[in-house]
Protein backbone atom coordinates (compact mmCIF):
# COMPACT_ATOMS: atom_id res chain seq x y z
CA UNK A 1 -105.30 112.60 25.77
CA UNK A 2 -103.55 110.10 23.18
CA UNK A 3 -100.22 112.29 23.91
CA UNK A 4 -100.69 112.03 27.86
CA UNK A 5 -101.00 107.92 27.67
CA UNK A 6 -98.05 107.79 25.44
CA UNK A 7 -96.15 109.80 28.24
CA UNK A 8 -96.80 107.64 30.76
CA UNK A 9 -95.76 105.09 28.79
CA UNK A 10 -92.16 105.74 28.10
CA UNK A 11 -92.20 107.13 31.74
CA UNK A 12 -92.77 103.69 32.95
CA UNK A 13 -90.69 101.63 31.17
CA UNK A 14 -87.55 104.08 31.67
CA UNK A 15 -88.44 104.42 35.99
CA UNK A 16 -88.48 100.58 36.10
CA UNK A 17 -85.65 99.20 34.33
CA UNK A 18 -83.29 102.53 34.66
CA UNK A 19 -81.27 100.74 32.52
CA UNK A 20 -81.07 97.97 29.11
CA UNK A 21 -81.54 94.82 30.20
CA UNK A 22 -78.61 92.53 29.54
CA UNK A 23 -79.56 88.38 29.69
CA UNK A 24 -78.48 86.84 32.79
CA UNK A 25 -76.75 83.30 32.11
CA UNK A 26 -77.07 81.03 34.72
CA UNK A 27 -73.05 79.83 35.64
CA UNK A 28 -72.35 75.84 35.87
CA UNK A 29 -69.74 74.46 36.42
CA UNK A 30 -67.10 73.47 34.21
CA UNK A 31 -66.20 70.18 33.21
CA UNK A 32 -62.01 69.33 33.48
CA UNK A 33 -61.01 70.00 29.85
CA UNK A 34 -60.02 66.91 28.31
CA UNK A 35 -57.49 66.79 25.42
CA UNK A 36 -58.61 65.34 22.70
CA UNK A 37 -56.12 63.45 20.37
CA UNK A 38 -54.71 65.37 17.93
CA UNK A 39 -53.84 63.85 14.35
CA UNK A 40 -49.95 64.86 13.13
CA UNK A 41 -49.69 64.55 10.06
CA UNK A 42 -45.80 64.87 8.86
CA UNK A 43 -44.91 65.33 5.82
CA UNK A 44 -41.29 63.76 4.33
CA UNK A 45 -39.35 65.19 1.97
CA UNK A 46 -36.48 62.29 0.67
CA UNK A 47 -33.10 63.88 0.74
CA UNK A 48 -30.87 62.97 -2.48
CA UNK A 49 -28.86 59.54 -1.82
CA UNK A 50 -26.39 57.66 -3.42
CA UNK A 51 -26.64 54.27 -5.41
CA UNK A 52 -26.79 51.30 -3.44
CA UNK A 53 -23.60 49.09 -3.77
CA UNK A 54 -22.96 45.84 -2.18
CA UNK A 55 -21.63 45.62 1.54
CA UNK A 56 -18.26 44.56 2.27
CA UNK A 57 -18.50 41.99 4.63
CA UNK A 58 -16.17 42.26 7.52
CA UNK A 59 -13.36 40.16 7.67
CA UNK A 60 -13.92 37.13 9.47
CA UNK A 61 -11.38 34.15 9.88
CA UNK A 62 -11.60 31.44 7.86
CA UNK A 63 -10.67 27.83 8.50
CA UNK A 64 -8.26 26.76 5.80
CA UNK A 65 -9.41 23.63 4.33
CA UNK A 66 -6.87 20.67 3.82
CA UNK A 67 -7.13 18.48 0.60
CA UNK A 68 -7.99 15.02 2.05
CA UNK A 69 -5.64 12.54 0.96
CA UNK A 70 -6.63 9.47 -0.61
CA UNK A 71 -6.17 5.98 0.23
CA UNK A 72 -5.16 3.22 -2.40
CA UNK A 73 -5.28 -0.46 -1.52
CA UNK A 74 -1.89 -2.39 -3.18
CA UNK A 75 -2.89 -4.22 -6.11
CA UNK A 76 -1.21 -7.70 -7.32
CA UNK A 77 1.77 -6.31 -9.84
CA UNK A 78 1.65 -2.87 -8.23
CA UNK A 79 5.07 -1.49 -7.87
CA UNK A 80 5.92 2.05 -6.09
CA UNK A 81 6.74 3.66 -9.39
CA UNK A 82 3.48 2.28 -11.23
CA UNK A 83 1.05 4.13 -8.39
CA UNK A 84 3.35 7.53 -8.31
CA UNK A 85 2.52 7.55 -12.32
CA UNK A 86 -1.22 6.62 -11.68
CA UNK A 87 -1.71 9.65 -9.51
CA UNK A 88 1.06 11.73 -10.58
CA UNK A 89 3.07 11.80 -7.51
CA UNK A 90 6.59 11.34 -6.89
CA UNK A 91 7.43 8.29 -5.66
CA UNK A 92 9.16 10.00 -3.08
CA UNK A 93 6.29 11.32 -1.65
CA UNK A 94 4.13 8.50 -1.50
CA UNK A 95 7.37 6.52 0.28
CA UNK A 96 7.77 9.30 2.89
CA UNK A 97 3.85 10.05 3.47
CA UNK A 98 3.72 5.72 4.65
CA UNK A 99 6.92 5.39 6.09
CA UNK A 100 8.60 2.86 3.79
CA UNK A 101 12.10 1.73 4.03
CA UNK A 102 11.99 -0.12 0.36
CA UNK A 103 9.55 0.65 -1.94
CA UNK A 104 9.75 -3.32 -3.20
CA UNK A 105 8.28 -4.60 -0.84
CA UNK A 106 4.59 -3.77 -0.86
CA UNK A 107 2.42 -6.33 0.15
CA UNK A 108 -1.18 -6.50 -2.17
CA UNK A 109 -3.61 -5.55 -0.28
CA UNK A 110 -1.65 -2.71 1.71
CA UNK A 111 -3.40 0.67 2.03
CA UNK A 112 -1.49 3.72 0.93
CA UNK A 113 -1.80 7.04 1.72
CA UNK A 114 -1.73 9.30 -1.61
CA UNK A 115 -0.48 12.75 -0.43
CA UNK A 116 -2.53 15.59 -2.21
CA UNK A 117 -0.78 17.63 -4.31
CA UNK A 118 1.71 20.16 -3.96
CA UNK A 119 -0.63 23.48 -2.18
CA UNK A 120 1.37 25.72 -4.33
CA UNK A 121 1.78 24.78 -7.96
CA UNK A 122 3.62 28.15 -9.00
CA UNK A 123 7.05 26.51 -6.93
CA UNK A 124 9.38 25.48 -9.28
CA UNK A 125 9.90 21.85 -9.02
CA UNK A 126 13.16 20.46 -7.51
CA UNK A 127 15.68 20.39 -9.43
CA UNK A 128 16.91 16.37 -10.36
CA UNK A 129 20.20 16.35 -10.69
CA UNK A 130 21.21 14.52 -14.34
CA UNK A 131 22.76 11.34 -14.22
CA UNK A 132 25.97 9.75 -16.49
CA UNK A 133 24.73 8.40 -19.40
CA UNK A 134 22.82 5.12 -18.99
CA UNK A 135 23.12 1.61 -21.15
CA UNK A 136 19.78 -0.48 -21.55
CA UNK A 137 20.83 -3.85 -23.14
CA UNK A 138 19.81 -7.64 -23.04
CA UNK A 139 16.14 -6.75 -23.85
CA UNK A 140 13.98 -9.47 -24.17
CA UNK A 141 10.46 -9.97 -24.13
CA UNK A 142 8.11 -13.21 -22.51
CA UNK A 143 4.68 -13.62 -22.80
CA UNK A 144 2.94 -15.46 -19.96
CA UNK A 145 -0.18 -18.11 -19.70
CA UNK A 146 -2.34 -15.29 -18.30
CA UNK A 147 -1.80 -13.19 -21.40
CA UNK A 148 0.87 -10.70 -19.95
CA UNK A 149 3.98 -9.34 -21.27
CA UNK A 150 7.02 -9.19 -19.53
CA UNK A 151 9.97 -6.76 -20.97
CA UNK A 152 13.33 -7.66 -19.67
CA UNK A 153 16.82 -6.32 -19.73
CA UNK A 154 19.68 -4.90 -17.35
CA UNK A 155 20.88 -1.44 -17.53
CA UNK A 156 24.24 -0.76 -17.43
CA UNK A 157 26.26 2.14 -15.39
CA UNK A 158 29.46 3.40 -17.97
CA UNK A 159 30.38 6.09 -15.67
CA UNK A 160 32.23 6.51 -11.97
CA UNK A 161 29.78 6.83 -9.74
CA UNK A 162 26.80 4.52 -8.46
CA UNK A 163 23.85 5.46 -8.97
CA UNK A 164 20.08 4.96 -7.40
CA UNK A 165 16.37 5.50 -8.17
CA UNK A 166 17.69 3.96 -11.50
CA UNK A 167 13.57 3.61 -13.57
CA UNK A 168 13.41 2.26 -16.92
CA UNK A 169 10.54 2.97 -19.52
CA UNK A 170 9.83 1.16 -22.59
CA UNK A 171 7.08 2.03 -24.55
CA UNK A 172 5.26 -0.13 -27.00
CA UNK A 173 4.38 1.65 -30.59
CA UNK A 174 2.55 0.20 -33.98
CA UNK A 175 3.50 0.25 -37.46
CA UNK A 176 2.83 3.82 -37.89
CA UNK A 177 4.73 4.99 -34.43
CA UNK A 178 1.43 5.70 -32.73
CA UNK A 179 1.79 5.03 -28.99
CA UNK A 180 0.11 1.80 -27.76
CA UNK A 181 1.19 1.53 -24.32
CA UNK A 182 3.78 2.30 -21.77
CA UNK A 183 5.03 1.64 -18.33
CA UNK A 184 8.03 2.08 -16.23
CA UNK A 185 10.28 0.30 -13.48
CA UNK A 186 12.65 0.53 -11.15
CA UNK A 187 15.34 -1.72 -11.28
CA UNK A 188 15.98 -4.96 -9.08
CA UNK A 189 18.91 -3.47 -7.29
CA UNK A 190 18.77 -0.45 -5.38
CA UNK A 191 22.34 0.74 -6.68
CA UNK A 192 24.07 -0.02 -10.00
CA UNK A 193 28.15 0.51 -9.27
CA UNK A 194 29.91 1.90 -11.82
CA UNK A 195 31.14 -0.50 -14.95
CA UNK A 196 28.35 -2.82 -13.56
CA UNK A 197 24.36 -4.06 -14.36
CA UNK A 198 21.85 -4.52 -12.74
CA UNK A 199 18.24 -6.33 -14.05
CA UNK A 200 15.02 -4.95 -14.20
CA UNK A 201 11.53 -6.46 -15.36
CA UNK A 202 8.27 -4.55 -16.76
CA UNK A 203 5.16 -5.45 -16.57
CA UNK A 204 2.25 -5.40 -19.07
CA UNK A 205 -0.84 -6.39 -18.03
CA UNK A 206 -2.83 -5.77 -20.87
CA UNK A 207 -0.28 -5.08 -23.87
CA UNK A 208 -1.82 -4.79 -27.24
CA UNK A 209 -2.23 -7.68 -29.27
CA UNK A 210 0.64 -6.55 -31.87
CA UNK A 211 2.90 -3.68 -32.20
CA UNK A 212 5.58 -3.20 -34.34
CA UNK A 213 8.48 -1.37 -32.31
CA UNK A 214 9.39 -0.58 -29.13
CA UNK A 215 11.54 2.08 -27.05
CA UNK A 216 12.70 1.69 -24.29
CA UNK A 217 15.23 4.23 -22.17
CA UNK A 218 16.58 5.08 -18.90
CA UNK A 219 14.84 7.92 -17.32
CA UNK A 220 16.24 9.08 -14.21
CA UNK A 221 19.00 8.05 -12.01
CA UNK A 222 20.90 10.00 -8.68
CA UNK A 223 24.74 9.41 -7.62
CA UNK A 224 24.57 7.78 -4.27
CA UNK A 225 24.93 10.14 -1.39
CA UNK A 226 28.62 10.05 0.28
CA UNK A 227 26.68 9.35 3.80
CA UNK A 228 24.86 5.86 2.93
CA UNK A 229 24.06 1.96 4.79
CA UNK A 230 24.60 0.34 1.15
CA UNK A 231 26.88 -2.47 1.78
CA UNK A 232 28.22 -4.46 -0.77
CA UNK A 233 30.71 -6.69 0.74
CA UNK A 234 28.53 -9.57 0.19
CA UNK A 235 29.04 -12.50 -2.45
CA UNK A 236 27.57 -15.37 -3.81
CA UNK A 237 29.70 -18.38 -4.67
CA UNK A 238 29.38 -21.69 -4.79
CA UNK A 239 26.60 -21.49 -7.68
CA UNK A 240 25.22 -24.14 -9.27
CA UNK A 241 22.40 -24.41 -11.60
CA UNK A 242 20.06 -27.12 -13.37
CA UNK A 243 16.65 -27.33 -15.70
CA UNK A 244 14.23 -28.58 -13.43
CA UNK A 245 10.81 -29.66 -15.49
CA UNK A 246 9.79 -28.17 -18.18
CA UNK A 247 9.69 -24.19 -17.49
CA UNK A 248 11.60 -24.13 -14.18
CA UNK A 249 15.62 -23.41 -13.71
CA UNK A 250 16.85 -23.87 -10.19
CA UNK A 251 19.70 -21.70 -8.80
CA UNK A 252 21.18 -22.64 -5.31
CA UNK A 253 24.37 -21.27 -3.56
CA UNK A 254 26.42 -19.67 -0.63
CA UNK A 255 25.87 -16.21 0.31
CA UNK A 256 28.78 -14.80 2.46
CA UNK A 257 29.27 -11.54 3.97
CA UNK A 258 32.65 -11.25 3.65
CA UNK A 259 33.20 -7.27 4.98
CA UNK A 260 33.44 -6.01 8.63
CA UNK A 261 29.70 -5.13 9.17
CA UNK A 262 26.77 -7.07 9.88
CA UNK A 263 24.22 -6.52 6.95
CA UNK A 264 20.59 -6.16 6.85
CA UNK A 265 17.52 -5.76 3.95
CA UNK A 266 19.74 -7.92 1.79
CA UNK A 267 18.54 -8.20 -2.00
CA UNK A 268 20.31 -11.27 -3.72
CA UNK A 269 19.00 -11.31 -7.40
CA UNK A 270 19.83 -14.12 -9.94
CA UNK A 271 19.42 -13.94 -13.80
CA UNK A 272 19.46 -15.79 -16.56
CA UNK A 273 20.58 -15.45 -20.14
CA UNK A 274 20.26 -17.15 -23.04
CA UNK A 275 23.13 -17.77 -26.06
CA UNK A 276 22.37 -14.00 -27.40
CA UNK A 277 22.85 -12.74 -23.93
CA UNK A 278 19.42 -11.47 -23.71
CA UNK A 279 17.64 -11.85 -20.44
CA UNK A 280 15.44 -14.90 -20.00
CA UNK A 281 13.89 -14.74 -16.54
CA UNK A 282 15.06 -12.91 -12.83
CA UNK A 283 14.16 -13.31 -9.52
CA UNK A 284 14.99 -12.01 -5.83
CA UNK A 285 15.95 -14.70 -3.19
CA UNK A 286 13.40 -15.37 -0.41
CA UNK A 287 16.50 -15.91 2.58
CA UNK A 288 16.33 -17.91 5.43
CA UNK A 289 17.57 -15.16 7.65
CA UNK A 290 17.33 -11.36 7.75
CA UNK A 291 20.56 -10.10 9.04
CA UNK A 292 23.95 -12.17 7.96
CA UNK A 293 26.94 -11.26 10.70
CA UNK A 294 30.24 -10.13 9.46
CA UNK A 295 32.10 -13.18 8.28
CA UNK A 296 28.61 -15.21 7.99
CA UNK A 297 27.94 -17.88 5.17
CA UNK A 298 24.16 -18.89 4.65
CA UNK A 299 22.70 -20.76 2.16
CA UNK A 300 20.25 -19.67 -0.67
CA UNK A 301 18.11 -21.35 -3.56
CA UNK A 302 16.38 -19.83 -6.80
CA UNK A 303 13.78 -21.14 -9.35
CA UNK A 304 13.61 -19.22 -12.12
CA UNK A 305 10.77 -19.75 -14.42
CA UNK A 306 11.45 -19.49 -18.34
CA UNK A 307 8.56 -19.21 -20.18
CA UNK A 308 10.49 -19.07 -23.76
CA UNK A 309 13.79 -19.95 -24.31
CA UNK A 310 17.03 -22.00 -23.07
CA UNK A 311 19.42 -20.81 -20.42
CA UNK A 312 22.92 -20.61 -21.65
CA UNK A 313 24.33 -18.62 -18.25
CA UNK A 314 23.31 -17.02 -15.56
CA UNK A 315 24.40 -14.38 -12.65
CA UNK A 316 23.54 -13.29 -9.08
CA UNK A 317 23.89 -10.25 -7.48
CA UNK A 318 23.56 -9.29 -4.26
CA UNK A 319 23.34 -5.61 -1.80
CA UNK A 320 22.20 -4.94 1.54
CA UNK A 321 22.37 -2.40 3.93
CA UNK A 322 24.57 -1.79 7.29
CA UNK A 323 22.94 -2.80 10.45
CA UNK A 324 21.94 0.61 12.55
């Protein structure tokens, strides 16, 4: 009986399913698959490099810069010579940079233009050619009321040709030969011919209170160029001269041009000496006129001031320049 009911049993079960059963799964649908963002991670591995060095710029143009020049206003007792020396120019330089046709005649307060200096120091300098040998005689020396010094004497040309750009120096020394001051000048006359003199005056404005020698020598000096306007066919005569007051010597006379040319930028200097021959006092004519004719007389007139001293003789001398 128990056998029979477990029978039917299996009997049932295997004549209703026939087979096993497999879960049915209900099918939705699908939602569009959306990426999601993925992390990358990378991983760097430094390759082997060199050591830094500095970049070279690239060439770019650069402006060149030009030294600026510098202006200097004329002083009173400022000469040519005395401002080429302050700045150590040539005198030459300074002429040509402001266009002047004689360096004695700068008026105080005139502005200068001081060229900078050569761009290239490594160029050997210009060659000077060296002059006959040079006399510097009838040196004399006159303090003023203001507590300057004056140094005075003529230099003399021994030699057969004229020379220009004739500058004295004298130099002022104590007891022991230590240097106490110096200065230089050119002198009065722009040409000294040969076997003749020609004055020139140097100023110290502050000399030292004593000193116990002096030097004094001709530095430079160039023969006159064959192709020059010196003229010289001029003259003074009819001189006469008298004291007049206490420190004052008046000088008066004809000048006459007495060549074929008319003459221009005429210097007339006069001199005076005393019984030594040493110089006492000089001075350049102020003229009434600025260009004489060929043949032409005019009249000129000189006070001298002589601060030490009696005048014993005197002399005037006188250059110019061809009209152009």
């Amino acid at each position: 009986m128990h056998r029979l009911v477990l029978w039917l049993l299996i009997g049932f079960l295997l004549s209703g399913c026939g087979r096993l059963a497999t879960p049915v799964t209900e099918l939705r649908p699908q939602a569009e698959a959306t990426p999601s963002p993925q992390r990358v991670v990378s991983t760097y591995t430094p390759r082997p490099s060199s050591t830094p060095r500095p970049a070279t710029p690239m060439a770019t143009p650069t402006p060149t810069v030009t030294p600026t020049p510098i202006l200097y206003t004329v002083q009173a007792g400022d000469t040519l010579l005395k401002i080429a020396i302050q700045f150590d120019r040539s005198t030459e330089v300074i002429q040509e940079a402001n266009g002047i046709a004689d360096p004695r005649f700068l008026q105080i307060g005139q502005e200068l233009i001081i060229p900078p200096p050569d761009a290239d120091p490594e160029l050997p300098p210009t060659p000077t050619p060296t002059p006959p040998p040079l006399l510097v005689n009838a040196i004399n020396f006159q303090e003023t009321r203001q507590g300057t010094l004056w140094f005075l004497g003529e230099v003399s040309n021994p030699g057969a040709e004229a020379l220009t750009e004739v500058v004295v120096e004298a130099s002022l020394f104590d007891g022991s030969g230590i240097l106490l001051a110096r200065e230089a000048a050119f002198t009065q006359l722009d040409v000294i011919p040969p076997n003749e003199a020609a004055p020139f005056a140097i100023l110290f404005d502050t000399p030292p209170g004593d000193f116990a020698q002096y030097q004094v020598v001709a530095v430079s000096g160039v023969p006159i160029s064959d192709q020059t306007r010196y003229y010289f066919d001029l003259e003074a005569n009819d001189l006469q001269g008298a004291p007049e007051g206490a420190s004052t010597y008046r000088l008066s006379g004809q000048l006459h041009n007495v060549g074929p040319d008319d003459a221009e930028a005429i210097r007339l200097v006069a001199v005076a000496y005393d019984e030594d021959n040493r110089v006492l006092a000089q001075r350049q004519a102020e003229l009434a006129v600025s260009v004489i004719k060929a043949g032409a007389i005019t009249p000129f007139e000189i006070d001298l001031i002589i601060t030490h001293g009696i005048v014993d003789h005197y002399n005037v001398l006188v250059q110019g320049l061809r009209t152009q």
